[in-house]
Protein backbone atom coordinates (compact mmCIF):
# COMPACT_ATOMS: atom_id res chain seq x y z
CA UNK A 1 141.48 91.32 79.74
CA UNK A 2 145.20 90.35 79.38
CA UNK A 3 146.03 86.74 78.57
CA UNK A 4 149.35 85.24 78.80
CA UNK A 5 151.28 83.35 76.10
CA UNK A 6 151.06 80.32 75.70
CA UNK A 7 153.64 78.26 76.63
CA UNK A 8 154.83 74.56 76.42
CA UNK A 9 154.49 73.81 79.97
CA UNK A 10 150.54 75.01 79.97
CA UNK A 11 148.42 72.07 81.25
CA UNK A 12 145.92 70.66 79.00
CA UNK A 13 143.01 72.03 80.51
CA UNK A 14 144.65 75.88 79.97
CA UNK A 15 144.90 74.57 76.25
CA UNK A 16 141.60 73.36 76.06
CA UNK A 17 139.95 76.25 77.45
CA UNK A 18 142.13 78.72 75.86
CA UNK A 19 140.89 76.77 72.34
CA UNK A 20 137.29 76.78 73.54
CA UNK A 21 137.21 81.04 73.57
CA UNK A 22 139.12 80.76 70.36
CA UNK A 23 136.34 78.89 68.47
CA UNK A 24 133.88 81.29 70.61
CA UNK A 25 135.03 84.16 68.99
CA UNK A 26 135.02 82.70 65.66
CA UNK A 27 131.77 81.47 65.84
CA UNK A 28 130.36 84.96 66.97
CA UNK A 29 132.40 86.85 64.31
CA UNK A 30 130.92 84.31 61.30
CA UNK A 31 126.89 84.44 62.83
CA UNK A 32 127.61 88.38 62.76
CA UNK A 33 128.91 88.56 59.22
CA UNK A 34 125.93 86.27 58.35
CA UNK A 35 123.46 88.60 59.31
CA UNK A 36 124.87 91.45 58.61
CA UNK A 37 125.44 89.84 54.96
CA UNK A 38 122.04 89.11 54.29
CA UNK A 39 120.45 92.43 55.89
CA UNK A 40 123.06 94.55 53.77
CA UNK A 41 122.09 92.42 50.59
CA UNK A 42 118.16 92.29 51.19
CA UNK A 43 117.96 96.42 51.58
CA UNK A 44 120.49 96.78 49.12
CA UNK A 45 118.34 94.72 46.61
CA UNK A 46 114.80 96.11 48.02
CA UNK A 47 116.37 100.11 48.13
CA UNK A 48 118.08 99.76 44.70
CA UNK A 49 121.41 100.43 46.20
CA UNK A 50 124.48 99.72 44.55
CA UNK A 51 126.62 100.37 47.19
CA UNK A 52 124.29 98.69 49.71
CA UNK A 53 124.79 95.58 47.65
CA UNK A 54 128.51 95.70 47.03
CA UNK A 55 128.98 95.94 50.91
CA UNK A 56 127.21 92.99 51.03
CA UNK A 57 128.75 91.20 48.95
CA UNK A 58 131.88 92.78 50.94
CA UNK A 59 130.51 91.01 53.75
CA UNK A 60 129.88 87.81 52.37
CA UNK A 61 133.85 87.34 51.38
CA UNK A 62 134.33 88.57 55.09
CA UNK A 63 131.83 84.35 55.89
CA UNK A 64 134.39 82.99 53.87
CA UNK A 65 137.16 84.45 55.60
CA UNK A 66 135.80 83.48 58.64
CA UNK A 67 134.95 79.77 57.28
CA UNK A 68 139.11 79.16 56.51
CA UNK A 69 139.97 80.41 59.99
CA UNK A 70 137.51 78.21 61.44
CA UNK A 71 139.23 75.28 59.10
CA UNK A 72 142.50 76.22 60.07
CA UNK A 73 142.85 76.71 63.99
C-alpha cells in the first residue's frame, strides 16, 4: 500500500490517523520482540545454547530499541 507524504496542508484527522498506524506498528514490532525474546532465551537456557542465548539477548536490545522509538514519535 502506497501512502503519500505528508504535507502541511493534511487535515488533522489524516494526521491523527496516519499517527494511530504509526503507534500500531510499533506496538506490534515491540509485543513480537517480546516474545520472541523470551522464547529465544528460555530454549537457549533449557537447550544449553550459547548462541540461542546471545540471540536473545540480541533480541532483547532490539525491546529497547523499540521502547525509544515509541518515546520519540
Amino acid at each position: 500500500m502506497d501512502y503519500p507524504e505528508l504535507t502541511s496542508s493534511d487535515s488533522p484527522q489524516m494526521r491523527r490517523e496516519r499517527e494511530e498506524r504509526i503507534q500500531g506498528i510499533i506496538n506490534t514490532g515491540l509485543v513480537c520482540n517480546i516474545f520472541l525474546a523470551i522464547i529465544k532465551v528460555t530454549f537457549g537456557i533449557f537447550g544449553h545454547s550459547r548462541a540461542l542465548l546471545a540471540d536473545g539477548v540480541n533480541s532483547t536490545s532490539d525491546i529497547v530499541y523499540y521502547i525509544v522509538v515509541k518515546i520519540f514519535t
